[in-house]
PDB file of N, CA and C in Angstrom:
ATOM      1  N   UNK A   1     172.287  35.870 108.391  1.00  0.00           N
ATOM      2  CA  UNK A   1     172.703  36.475 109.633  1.00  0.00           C
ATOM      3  C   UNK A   1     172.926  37.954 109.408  1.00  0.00           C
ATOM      4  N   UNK A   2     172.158  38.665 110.272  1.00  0.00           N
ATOM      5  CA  UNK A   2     172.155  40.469 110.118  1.00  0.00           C
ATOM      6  C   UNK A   2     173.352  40.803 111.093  1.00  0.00           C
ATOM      7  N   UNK A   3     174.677  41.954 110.734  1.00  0.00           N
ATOM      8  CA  UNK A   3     174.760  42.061 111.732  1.00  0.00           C
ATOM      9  C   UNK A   3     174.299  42.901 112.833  1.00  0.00           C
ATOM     10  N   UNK A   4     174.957  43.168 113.497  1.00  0.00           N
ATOM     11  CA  UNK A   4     174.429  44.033 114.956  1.00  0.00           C
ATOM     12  C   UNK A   4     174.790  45.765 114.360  1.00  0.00           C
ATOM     13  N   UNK A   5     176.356  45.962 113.999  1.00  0.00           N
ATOM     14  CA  UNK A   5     176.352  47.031 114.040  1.00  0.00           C
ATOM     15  C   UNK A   5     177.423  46.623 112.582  1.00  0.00           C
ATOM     16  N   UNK A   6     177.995  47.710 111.555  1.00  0.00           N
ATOM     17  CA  UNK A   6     178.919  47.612 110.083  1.00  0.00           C
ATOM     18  C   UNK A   6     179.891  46.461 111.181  1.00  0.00           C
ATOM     19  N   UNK A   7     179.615  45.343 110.591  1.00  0.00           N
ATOM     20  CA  UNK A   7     181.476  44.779 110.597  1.00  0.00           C
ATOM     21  C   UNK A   7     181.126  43.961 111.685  1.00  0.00           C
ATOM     22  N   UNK A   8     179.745  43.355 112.515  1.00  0.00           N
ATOM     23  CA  UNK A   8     180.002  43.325 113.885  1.00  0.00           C
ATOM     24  C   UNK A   8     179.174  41.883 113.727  1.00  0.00           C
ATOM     25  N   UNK A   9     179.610  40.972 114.782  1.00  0.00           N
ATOM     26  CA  UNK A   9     178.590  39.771 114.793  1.00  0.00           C
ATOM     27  C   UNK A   9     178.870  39.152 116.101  1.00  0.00           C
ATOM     28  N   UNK A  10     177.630  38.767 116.559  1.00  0.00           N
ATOM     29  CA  UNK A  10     177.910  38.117 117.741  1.00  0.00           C
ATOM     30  C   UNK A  10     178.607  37.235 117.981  1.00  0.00           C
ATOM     31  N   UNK A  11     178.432  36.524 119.300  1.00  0.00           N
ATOM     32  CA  UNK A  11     179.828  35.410 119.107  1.00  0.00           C
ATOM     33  C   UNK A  11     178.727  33.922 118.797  1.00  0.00           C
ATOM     34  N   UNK A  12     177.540  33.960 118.971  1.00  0.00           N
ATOM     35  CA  UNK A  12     177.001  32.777 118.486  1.00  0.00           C
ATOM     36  C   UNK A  12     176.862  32.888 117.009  1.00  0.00           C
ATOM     37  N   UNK A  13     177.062  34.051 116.462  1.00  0.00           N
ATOM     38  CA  UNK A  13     176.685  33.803 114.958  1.00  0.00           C
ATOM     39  C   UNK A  13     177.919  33.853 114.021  1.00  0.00           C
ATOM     40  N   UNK A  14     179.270  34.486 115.017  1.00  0.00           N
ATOM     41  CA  UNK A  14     180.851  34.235 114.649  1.00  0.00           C
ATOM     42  C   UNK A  14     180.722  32.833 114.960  1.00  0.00           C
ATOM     43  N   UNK A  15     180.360  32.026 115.706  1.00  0.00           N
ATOM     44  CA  UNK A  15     181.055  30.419 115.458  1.00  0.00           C
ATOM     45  C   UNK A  15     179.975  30.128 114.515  1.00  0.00           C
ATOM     46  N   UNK A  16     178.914  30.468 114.377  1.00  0.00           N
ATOM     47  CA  UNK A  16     177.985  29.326 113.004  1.00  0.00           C
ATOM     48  C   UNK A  16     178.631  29.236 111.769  1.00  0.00           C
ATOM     49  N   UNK A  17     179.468  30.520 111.620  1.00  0.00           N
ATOM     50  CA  UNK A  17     180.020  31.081 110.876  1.00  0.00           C
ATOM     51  C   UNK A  17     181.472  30.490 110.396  1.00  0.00           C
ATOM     52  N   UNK A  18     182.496  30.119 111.541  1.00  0.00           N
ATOM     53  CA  UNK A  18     183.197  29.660 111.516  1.00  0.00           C
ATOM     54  C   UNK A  18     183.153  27.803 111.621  1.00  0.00           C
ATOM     55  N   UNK A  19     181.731  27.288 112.122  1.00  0.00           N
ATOM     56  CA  UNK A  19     181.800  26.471 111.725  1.00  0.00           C
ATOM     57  C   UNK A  19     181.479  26.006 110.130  1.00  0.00           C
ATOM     58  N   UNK A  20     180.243  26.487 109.852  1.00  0.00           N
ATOM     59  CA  UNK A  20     180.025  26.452 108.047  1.00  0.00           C
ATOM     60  C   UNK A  20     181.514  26.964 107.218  1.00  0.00           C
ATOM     61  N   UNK A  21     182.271  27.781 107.744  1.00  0.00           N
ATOM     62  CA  UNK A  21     183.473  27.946 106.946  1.00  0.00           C
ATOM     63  C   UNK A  21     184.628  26.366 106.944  1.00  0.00           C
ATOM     64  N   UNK A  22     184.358  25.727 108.490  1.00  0.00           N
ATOM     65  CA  UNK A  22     185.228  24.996 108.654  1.00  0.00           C
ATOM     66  C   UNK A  22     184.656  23.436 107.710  1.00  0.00           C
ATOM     67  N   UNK A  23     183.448  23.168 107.584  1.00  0.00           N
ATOM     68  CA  UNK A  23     182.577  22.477 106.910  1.00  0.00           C
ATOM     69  C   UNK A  23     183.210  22.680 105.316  1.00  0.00           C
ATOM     70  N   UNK A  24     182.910  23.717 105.440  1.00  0.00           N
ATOM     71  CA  UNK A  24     182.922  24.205 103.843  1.00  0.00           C
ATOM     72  C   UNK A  24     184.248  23.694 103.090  1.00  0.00           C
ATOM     73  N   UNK A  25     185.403  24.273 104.120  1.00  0.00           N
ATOM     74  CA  UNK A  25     186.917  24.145 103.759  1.00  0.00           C
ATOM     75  C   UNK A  25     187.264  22.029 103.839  1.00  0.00           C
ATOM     76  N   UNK A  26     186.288  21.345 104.744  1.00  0.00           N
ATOM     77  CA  UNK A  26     186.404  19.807 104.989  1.00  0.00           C
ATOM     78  C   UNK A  26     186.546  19.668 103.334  1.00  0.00           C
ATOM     79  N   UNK A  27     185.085  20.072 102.741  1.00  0.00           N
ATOM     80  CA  UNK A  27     184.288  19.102 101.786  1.00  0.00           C
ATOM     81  C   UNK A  27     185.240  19.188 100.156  1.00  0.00           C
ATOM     82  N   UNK A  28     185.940  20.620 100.753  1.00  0.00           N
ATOM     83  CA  UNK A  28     186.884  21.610  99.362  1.00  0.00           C
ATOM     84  C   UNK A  28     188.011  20.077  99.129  1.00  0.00           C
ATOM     85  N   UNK A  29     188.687  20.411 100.318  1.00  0.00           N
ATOM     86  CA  UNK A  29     189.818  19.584 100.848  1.00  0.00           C
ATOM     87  C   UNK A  29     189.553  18.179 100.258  1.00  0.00           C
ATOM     88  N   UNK A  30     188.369  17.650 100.517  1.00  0.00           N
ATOM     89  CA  UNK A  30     188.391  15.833 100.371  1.00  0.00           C
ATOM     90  C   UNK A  30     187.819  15.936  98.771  1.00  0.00           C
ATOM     91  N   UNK A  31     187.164  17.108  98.147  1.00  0.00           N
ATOM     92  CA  UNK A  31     186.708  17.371  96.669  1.00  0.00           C
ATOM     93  C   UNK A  31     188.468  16.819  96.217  1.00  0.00           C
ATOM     94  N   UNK A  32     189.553  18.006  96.698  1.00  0.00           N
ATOM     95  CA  UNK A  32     190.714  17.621  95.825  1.00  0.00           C
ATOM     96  C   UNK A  32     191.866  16.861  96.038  1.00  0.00           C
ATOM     97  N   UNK A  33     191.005  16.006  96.961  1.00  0.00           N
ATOM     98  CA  UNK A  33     192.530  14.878  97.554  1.00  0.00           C
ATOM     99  C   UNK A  33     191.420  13.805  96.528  1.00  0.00           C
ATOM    100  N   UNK A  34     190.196  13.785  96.506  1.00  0.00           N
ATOM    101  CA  UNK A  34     189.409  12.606  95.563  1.00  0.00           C
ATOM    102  C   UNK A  34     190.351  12.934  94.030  1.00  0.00           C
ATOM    103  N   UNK A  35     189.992  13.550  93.537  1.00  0.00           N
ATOM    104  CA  UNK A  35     190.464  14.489  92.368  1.00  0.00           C
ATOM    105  C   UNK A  35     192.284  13.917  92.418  1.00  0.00           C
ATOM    106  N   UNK A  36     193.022  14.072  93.160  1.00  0.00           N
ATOM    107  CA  UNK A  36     194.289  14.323  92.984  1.00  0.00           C
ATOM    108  C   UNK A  36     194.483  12.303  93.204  1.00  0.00           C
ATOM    109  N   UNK A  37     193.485  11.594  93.922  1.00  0.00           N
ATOM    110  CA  UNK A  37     193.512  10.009  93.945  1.00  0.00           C
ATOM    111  C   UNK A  37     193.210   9.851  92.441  1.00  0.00           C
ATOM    112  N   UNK A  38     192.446  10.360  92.035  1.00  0.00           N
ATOM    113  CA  UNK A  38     191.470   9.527  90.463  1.00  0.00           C
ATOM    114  C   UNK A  38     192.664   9.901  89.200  1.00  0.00           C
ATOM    115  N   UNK A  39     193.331  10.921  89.460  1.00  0.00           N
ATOM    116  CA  UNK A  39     194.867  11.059  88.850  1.00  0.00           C
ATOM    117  C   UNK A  39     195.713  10.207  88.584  1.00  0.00           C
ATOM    118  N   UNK A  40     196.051   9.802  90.580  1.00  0.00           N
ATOM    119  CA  UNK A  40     196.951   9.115  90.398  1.00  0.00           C
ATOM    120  C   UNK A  40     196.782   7.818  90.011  1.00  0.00           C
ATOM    121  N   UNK A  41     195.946   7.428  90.272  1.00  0.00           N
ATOM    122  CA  UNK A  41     195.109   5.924  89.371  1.00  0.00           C
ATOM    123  C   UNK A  41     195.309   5.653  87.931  1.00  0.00           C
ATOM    124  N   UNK A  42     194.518   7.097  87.307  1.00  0.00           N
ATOM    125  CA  UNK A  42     195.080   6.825  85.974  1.00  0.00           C
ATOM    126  C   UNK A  42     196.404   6.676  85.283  1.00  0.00           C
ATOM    127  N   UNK A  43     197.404   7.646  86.312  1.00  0.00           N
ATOM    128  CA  UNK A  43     198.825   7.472  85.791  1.00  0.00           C
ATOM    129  C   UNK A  43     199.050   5.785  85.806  1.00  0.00           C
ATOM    130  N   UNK A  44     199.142   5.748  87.208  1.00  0.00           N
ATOM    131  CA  UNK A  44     199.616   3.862  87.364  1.00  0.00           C
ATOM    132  C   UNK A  44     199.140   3.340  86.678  1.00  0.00           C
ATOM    133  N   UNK A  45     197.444   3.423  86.624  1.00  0.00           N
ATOM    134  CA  UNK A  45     197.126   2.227  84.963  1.00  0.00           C
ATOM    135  C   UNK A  45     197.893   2.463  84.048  1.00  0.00           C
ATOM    136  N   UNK A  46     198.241   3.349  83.767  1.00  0.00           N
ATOM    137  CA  UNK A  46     199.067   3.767  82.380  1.00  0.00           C
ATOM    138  C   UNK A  46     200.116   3.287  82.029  1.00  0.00           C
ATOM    139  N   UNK A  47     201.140   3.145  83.494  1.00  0.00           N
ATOM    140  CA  UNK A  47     202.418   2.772  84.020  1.00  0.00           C
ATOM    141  C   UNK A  47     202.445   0.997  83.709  1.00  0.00           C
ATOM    142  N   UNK A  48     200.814   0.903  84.151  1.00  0.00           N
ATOM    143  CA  UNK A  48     201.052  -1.048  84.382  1.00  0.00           C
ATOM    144  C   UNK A  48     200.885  -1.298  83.160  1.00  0.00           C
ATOM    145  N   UNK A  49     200.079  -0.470  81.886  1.00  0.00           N
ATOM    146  CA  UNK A  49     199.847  -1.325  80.892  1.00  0.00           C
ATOM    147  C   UNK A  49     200.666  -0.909  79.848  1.00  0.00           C
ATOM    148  N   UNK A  50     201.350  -0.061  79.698  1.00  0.00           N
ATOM    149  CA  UNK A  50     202.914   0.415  79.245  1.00  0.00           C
ATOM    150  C   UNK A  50     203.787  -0.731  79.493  1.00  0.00           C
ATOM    151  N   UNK A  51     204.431  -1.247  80.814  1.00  0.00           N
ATOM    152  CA  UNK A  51     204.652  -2.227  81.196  1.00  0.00           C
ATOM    153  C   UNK A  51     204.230  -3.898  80.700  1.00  0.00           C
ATOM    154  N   UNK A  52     203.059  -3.687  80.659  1.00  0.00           N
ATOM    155  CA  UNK A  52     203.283  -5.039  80.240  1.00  0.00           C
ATOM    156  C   UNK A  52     203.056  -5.198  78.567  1.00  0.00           C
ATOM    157  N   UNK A  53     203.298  -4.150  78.051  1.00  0.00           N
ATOM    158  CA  UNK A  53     203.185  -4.043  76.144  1.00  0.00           C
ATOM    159  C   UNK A  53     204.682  -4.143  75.996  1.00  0.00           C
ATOM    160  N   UNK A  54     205.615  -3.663  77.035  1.00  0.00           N
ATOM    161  CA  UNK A  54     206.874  -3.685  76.884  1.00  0.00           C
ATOM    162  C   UNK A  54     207.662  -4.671  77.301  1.00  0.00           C
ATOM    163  N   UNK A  55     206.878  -5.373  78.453  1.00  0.00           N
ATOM    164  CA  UNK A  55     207.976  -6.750  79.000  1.00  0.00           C
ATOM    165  C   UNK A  55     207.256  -8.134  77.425  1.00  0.00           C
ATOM    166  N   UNK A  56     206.109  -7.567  77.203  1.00  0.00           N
ATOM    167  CA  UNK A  56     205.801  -9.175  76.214  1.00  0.00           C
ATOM    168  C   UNK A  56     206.627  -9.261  75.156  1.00  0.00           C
ATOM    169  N   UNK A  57     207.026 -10.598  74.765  1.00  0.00           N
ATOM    170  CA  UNK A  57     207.919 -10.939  73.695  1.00  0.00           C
ATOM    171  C   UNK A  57     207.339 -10.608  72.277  1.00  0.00           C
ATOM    172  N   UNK A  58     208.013  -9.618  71.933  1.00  0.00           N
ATOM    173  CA  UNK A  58     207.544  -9.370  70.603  1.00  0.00           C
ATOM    174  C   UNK A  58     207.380 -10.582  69.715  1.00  0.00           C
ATOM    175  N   UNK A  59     206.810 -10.773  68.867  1.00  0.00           N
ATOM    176  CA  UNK A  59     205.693 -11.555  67.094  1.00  0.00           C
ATOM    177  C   UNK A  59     206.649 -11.329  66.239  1.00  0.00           C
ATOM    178  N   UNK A  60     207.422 -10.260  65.634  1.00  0.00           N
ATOM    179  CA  UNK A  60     207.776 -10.195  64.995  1.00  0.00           C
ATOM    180  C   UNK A  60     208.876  -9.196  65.333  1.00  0.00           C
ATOM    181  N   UNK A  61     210.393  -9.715  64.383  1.00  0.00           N
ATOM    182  CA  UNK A  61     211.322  -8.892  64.316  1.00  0.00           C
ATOM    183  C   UNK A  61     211.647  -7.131  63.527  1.00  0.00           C
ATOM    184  N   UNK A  62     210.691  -7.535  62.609  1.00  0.00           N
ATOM    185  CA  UNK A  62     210.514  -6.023  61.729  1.00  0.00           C
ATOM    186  C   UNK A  62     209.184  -5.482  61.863  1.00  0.00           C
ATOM    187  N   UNK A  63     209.406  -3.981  61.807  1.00  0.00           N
ATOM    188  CA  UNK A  63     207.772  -3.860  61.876  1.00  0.00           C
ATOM    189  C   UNK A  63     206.816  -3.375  60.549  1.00  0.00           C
ATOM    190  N   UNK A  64     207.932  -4.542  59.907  1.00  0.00           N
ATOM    191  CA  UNK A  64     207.017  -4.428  58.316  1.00  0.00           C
ATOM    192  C   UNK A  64     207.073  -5.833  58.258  1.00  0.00           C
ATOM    193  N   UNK A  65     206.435  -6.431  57.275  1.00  0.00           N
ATOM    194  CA  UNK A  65     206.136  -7.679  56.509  1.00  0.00           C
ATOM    195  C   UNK A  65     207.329  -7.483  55.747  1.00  0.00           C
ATOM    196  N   UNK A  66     208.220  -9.324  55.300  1.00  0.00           N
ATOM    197  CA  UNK A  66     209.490  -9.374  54.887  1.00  0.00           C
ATOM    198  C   UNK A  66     208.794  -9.343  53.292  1.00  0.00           C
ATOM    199  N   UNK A  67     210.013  -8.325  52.475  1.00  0.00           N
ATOM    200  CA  UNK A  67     209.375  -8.066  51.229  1.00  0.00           C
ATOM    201  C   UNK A  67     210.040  -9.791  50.482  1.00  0.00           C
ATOM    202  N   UNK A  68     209.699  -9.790  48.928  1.00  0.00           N
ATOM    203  CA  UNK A  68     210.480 -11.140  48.182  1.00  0.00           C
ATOM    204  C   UNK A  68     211.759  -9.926  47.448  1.00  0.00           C
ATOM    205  N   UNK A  69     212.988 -11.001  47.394  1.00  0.00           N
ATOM    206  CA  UNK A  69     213.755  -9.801  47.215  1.00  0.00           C
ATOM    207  C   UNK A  69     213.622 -10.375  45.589  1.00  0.00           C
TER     208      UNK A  69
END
């Protein structure tokens, strides 16, 4: 888009304009709400399997093998 005169644009080529900006700003937006979901996913996996290493009944009382005294 050329403009007309330094600094100047019509008003059909100010909205193409403002729509491709408004497009542009959609795709930014849902790029870092995806991004900020795939985060929070990994935390919670993290959370659930932390969780369940910690609720299972431990095997053993020491975390060495009992020596012969």
């Amino acid at each position: 888009m050329a403009a007309e005169s330094a600094n100047r644009y019509s008003n059909e080529e100010a909205l193409r304009l403002q729509f491709a900006a408004d497009r542009i700003a959609l795709a930014v937006e849902s790029a870092r709400l995806g991004e900020l979901e795939r985060l929070r996913r990994g935390s919670l996996s993290f959370l659930v399997e932390a969780s369940d290493l910690l609720a299972a009944p431990s095997t053993a009382t020491r975390p060495w093998p009992s020596w012969p005294r």
